[in-house]
N, C-alpha and C. Protein backbone atom coordinates (compact mmCIF):
# COMPACT_ATOMS: atom_id res chain seq x y z
N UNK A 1 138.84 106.87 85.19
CA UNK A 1 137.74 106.37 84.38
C UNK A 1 136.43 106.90 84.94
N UNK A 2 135.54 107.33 84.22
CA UNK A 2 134.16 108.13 84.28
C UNK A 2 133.10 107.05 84.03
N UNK A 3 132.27 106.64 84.57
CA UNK A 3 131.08 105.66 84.02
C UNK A 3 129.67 106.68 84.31
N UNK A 4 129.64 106.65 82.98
CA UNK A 4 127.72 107.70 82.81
C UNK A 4 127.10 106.87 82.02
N UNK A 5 125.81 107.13 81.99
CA UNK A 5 124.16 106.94 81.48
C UNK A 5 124.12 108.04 80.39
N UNK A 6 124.17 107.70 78.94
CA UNK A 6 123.92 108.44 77.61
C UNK A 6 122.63 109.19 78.10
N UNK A 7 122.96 110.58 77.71
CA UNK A 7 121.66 111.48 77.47
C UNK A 7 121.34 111.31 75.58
N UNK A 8 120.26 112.36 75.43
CA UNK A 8 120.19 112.50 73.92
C UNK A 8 121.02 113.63 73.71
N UNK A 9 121.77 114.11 74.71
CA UNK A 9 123.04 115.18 74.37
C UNK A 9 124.21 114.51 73.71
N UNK A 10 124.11 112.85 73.70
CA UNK A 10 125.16 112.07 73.31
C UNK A 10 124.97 111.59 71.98
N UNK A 11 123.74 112.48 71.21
CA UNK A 11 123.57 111.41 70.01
C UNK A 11 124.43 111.53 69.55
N UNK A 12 125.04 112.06 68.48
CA UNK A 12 126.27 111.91 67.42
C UNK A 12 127.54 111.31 67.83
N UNK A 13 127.57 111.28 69.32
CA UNK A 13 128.58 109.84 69.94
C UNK A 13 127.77 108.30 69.84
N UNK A 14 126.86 108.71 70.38
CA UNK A 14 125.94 106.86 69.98
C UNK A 14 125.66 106.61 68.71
N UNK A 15 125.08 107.47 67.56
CA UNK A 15 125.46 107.16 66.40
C UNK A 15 126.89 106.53 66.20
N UNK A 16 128.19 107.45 66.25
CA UNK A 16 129.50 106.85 65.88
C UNK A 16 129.41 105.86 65.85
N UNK A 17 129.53 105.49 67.77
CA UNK A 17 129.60 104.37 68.80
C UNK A 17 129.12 102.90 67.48
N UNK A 18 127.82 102.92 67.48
CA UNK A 18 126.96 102.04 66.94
C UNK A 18 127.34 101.20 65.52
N UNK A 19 127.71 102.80 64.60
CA UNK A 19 128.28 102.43 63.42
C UNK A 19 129.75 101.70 63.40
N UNK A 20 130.51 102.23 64.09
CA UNK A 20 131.94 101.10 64.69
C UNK A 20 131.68 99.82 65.03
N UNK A 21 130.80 99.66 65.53
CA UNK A 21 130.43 98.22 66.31
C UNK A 21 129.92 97.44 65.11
N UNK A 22 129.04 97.93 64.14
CA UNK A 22 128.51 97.32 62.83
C UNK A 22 129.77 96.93 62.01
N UNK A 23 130.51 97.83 61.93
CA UNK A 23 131.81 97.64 60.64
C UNK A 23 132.28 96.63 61.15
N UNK A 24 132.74 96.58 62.35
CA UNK A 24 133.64 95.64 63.10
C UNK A 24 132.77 94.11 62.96
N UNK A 25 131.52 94.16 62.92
CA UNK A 25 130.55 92.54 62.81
C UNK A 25 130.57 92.99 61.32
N UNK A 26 131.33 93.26 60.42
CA UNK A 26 131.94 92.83 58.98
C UNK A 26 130.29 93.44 58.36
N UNK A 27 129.11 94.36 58.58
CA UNK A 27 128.44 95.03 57.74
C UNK A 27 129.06 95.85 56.72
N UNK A 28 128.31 96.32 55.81
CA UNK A 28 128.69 97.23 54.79
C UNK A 28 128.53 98.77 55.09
N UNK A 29 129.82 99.46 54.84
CA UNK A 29 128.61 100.75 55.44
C UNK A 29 128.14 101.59 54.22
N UNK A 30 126.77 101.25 53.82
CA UNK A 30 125.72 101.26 52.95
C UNK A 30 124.84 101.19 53.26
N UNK A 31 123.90 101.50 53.47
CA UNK A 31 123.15 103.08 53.60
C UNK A 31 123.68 103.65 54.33
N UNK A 32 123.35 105.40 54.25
CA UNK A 32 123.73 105.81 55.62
C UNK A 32 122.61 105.82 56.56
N UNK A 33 122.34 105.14 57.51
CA UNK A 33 121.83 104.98 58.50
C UNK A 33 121.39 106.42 59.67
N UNK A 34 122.52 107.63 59.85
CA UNK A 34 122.42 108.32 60.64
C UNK A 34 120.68 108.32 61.64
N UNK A 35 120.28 108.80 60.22
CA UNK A 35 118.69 109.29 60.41
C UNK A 35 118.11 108.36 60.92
N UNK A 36 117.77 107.12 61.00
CA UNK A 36 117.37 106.43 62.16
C UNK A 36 117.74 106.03 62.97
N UNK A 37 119.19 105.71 63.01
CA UNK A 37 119.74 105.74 64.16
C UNK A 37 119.39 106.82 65.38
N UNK A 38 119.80 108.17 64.82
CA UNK A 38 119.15 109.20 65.39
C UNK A 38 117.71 109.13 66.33
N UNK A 39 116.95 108.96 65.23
CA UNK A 39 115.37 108.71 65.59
C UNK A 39 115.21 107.43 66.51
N UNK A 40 115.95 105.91 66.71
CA UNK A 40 115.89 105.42 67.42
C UNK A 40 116.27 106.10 68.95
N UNK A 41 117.58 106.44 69.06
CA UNK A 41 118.34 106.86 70.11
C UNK A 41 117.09 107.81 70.82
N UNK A 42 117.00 108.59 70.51
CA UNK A 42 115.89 109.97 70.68
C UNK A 42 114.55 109.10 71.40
N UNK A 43 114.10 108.82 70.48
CA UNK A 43 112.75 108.24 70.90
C UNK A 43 112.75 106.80 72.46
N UNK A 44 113.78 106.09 72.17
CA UNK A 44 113.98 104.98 73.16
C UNK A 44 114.71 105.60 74.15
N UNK A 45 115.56 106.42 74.43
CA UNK A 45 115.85 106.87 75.64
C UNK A 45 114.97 107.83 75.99
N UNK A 46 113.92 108.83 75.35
CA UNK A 46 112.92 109.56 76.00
C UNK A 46 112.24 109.07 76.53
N UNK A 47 111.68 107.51 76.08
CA UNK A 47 110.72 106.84 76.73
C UNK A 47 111.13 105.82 77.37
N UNK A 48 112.32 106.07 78.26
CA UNK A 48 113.02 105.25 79.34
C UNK A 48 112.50 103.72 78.94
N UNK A 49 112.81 103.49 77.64
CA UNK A 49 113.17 102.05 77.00
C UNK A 49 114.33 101.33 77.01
N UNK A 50 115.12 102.52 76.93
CA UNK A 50 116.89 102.11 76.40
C UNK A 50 117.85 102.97 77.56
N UNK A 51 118.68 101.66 78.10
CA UNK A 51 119.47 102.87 78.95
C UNK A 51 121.26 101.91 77.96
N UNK A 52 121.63 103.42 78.03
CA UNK A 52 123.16 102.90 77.34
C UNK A 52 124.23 103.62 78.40
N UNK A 53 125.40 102.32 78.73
CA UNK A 53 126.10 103.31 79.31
C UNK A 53 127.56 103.12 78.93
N UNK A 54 127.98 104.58 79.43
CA UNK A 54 129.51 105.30 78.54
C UNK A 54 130.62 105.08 79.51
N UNK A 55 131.80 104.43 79.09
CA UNK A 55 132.91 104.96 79.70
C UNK A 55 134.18 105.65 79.31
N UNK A 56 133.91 106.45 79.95
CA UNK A 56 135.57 107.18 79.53
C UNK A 56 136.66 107.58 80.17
N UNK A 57 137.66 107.60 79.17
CA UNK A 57 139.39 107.85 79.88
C UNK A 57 139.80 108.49 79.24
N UNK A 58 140.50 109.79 80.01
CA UNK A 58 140.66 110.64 79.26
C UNK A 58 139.98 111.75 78.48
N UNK A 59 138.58 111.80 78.90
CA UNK A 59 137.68 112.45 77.89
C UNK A 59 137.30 111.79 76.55
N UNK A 60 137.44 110.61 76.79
CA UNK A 60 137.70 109.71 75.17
C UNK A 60 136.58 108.61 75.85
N UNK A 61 135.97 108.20 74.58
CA UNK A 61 134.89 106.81 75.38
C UNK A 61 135.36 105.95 74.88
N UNK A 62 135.80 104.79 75.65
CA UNK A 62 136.53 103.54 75.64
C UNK A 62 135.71 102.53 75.63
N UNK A 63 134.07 102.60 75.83
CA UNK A 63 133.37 101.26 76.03
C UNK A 63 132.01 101.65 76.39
N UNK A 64 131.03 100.94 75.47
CA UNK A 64 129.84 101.20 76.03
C UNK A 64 128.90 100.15 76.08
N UNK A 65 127.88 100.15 76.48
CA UNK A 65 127.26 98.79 76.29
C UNK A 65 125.36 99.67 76.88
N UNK A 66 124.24 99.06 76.25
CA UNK A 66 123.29 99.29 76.08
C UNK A 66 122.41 98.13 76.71
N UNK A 67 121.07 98.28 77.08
CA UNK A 67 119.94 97.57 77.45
C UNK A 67 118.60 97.90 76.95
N UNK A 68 118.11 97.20 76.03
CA UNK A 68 116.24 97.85 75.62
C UNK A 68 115.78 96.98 76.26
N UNK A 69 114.45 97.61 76.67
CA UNK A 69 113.43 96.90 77.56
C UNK A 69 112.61 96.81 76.68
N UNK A 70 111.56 95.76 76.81
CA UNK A 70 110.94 94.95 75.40
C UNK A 70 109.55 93.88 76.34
N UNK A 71 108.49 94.47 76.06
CA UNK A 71 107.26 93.92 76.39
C UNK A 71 107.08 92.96 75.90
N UNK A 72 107.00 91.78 76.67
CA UNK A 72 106.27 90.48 76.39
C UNK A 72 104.78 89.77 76.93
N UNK A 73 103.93 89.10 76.77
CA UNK A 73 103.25 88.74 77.38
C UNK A 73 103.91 88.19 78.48
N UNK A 74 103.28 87.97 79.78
CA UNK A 74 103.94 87.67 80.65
C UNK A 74 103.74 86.34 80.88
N UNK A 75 105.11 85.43 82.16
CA UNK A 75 104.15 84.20 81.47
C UNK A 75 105.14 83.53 82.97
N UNK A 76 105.33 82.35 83.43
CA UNK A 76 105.32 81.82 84.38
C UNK A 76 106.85 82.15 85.18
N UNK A 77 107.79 82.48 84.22
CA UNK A 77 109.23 82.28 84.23
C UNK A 77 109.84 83.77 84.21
N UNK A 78 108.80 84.33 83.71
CA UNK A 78 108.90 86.51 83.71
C UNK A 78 107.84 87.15 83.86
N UNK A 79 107.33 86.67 85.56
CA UNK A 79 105.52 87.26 85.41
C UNK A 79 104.88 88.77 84.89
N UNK A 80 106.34 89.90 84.90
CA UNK A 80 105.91 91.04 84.36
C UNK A 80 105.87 91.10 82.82
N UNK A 81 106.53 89.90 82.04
CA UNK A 81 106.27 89.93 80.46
C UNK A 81 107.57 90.84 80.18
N UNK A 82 108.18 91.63 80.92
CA UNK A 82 109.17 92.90 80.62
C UNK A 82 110.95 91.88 80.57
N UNK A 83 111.31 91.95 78.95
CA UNK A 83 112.68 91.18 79.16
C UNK A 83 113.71 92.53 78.44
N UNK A 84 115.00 92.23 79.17
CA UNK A 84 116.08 93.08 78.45
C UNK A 84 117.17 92.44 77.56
N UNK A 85 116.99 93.21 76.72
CA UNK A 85 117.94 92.92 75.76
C UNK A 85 119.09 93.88 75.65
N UNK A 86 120.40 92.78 75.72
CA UNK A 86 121.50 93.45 75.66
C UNK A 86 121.97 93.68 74.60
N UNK A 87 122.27 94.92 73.95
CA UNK A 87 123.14 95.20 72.63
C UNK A 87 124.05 96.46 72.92
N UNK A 88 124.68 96.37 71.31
CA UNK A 88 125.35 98.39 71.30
C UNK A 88 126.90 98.05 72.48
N UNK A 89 127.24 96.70 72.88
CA UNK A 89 128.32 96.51 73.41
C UNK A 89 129.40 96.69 72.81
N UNK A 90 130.66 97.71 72.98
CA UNK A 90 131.77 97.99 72.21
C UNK A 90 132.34 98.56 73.18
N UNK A 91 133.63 97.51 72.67
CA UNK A 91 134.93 98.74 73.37
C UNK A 91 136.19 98.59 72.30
N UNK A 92 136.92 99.94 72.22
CA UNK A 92 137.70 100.17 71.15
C UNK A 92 138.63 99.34 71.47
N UNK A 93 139.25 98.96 70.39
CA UNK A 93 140.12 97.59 70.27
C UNK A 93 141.66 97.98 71.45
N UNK A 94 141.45 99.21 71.92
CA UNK A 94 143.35 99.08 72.12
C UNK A 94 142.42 99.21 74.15
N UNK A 95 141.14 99.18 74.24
CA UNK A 95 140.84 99.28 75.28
C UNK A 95 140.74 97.47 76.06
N UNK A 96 140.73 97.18 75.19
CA UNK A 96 139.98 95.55 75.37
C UNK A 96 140.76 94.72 76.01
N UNK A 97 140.32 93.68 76.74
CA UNK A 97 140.79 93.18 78.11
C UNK A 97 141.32 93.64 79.32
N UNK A 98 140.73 94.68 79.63
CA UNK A 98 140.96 95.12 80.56
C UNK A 98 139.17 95.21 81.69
N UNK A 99 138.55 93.89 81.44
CA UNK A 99 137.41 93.67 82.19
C UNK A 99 136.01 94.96 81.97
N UNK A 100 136.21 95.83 81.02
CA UNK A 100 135.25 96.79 80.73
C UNK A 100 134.00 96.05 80.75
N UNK A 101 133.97 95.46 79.27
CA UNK A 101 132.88 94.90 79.03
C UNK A 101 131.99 94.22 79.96
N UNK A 102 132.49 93.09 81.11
CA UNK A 102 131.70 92.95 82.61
C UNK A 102 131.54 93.62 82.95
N UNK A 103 132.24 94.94 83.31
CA UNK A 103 131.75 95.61 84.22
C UNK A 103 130.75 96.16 83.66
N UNK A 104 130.82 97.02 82.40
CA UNK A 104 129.29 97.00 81.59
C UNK A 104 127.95 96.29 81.75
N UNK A 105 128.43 94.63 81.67
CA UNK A 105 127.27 93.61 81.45
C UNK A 105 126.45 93.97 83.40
N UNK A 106 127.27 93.96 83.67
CA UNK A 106 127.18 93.87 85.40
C UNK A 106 126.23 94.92 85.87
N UNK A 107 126.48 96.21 85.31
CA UNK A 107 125.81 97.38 85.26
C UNK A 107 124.04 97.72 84.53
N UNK A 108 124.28 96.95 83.14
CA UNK A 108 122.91 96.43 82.68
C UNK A 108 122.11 95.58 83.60
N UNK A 109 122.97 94.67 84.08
CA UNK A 109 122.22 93.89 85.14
C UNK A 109 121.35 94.29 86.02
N UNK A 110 122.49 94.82 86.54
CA UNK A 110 121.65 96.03 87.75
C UNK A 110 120.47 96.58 87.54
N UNK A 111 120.85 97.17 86.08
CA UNK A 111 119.46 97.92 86.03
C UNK A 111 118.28 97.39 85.65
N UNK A 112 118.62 96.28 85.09
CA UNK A 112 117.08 95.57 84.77
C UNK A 112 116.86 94.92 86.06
N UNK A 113 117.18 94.58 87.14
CA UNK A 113 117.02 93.87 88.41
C UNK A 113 116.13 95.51 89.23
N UNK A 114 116.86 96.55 89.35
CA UNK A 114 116.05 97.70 89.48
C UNK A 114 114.84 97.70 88.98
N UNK A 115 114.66 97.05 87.79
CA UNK A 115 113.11 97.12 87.23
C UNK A 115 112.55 96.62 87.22
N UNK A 116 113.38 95.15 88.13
CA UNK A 116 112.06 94.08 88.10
C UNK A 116 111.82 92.79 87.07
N UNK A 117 112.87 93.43 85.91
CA UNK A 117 112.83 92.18 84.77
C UNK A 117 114.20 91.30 85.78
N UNK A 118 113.20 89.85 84.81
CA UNK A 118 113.96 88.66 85.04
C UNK A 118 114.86 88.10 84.01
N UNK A 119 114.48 88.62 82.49
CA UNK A 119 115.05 87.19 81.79
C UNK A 119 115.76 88.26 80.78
N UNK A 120 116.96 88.38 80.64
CA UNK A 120 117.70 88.82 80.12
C UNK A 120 118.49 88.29 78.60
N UNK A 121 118.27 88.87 77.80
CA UNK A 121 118.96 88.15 76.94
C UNK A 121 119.77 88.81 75.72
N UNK A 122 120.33 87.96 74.65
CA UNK A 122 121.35 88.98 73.72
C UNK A 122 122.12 88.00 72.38
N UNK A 123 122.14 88.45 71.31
CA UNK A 123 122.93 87.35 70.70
C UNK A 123 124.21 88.31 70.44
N UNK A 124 125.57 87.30 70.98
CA UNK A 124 126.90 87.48 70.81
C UNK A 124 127.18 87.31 69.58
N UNK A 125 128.56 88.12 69.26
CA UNK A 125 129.35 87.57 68.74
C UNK A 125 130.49 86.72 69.42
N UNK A 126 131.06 85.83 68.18
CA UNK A 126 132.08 84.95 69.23
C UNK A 126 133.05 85.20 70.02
N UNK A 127 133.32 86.65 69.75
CA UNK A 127 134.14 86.88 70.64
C UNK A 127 133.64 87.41 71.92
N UNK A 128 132.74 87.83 72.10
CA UNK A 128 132.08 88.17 73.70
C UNK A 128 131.44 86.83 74.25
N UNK A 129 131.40 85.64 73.77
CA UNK A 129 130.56 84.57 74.51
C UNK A 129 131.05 84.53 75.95
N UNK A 130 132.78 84.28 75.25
CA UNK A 130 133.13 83.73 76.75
C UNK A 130 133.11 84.41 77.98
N UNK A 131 132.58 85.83 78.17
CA UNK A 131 132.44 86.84 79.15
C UNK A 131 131.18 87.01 79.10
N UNK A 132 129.90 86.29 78.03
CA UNK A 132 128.92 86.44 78.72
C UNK A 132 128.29 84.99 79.50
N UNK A 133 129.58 83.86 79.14
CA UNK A 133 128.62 82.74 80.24
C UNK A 133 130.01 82.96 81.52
N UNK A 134 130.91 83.67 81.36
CA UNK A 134 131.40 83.95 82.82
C UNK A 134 130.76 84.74 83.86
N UNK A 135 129.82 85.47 83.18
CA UNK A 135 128.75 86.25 83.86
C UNK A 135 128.00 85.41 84.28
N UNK A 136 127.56 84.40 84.03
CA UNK A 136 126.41 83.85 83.78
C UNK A 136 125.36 83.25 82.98
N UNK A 137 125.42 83.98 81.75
CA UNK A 137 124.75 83.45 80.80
C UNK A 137 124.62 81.91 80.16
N UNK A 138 123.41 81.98 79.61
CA UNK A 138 123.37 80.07 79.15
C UNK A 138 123.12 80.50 77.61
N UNK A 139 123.86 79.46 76.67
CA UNK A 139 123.90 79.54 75.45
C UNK A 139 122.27 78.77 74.85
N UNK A 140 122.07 78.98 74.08
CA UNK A 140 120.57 78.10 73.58
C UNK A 140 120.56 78.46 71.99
N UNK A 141 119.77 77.31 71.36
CA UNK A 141 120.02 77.43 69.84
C UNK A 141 119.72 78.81 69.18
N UNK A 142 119.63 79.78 69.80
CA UNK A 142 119.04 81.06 69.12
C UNK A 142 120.20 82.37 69.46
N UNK A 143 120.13 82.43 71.12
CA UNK A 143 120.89 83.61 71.89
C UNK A 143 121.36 83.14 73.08
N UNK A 144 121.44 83.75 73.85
CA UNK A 144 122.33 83.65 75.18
C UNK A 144 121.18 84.59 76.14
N UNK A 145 121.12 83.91 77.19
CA UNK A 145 120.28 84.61 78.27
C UNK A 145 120.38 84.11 79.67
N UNK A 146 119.77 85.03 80.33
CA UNK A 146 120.07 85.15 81.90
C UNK A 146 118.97 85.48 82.58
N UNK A 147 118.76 84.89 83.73
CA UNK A 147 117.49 84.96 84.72
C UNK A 147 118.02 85.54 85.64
N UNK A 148 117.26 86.45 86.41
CA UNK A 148 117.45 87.09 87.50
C UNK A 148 116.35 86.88 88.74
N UNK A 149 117.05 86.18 89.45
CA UNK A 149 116.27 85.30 90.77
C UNK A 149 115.80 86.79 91.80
């Protein structure tokens, strides 16, 4: 198993990636999206906003999971105002349970702790809850989030 950091050499895999993960949360696939997808990917990883990372077996990517960094005013509980948001989490169905996805979440972690953000957050679907309050996470009427002491 290979664990890398998406370049923009990876767009037309993070496109895929992205659009799988939508079908699967029961969207329509209507519009085609490419073109901003594209233009997101491009623009948020040039400006070290978005770090996404890949794993693979086999030459095949089995699981990825993403972090945007997202300016807030700052305020008693995140004095830099800077929170991450976790999305773009997928792993192909015949990969799953085999602890990817933590090790993913674990890895985002890291890197927003590298940067200094504290308050982490993300809205699940039901099937990832229970691996994101085994991590840690606290559920609240909106999303799920995490402080970093």
């Amino acid at each position: 198993m290979e664990y890398r950091l998406a370049t923009t050499d990876d767009m037309e895999l993070l496109i895929d990636l992205r659009k799988r993960l939508l079908v699967e949360e029961g969207q329509t696939v209507s519009p085609n999206i490419d073109e901003q997808l594209r233009n997101f990917f491009e623009k948020q990883l040039n400006a070290d906003q978005f770090v996404q990372w890949i794993i693979e077996e086999e030459k095949s990517v089995i699981a990825t999971g993403g972090i945007q960094f997202i300016s807030f005013p700052p305020s008693y509980f995140n004095p830099t105002g800077i929170r991450g948001y976790i999305l773009n989490m997928y792993t192909t169905p015949e990969s799953r349970g085999r602890g990817l996805a933590k090790q993913l979440v674990e890895r985002l972690l890291a890197e927003a702790k590298g940067r200094s953000v504290q308050h982490i957050f993300l809205i699940s679907s039901p099937m990832g809850k229970p691996l994101y309050k085994k991590v840690g996470f606290k559920e609240n009427d909106i999303y799920m989030e995490y402080f970093i002491q």
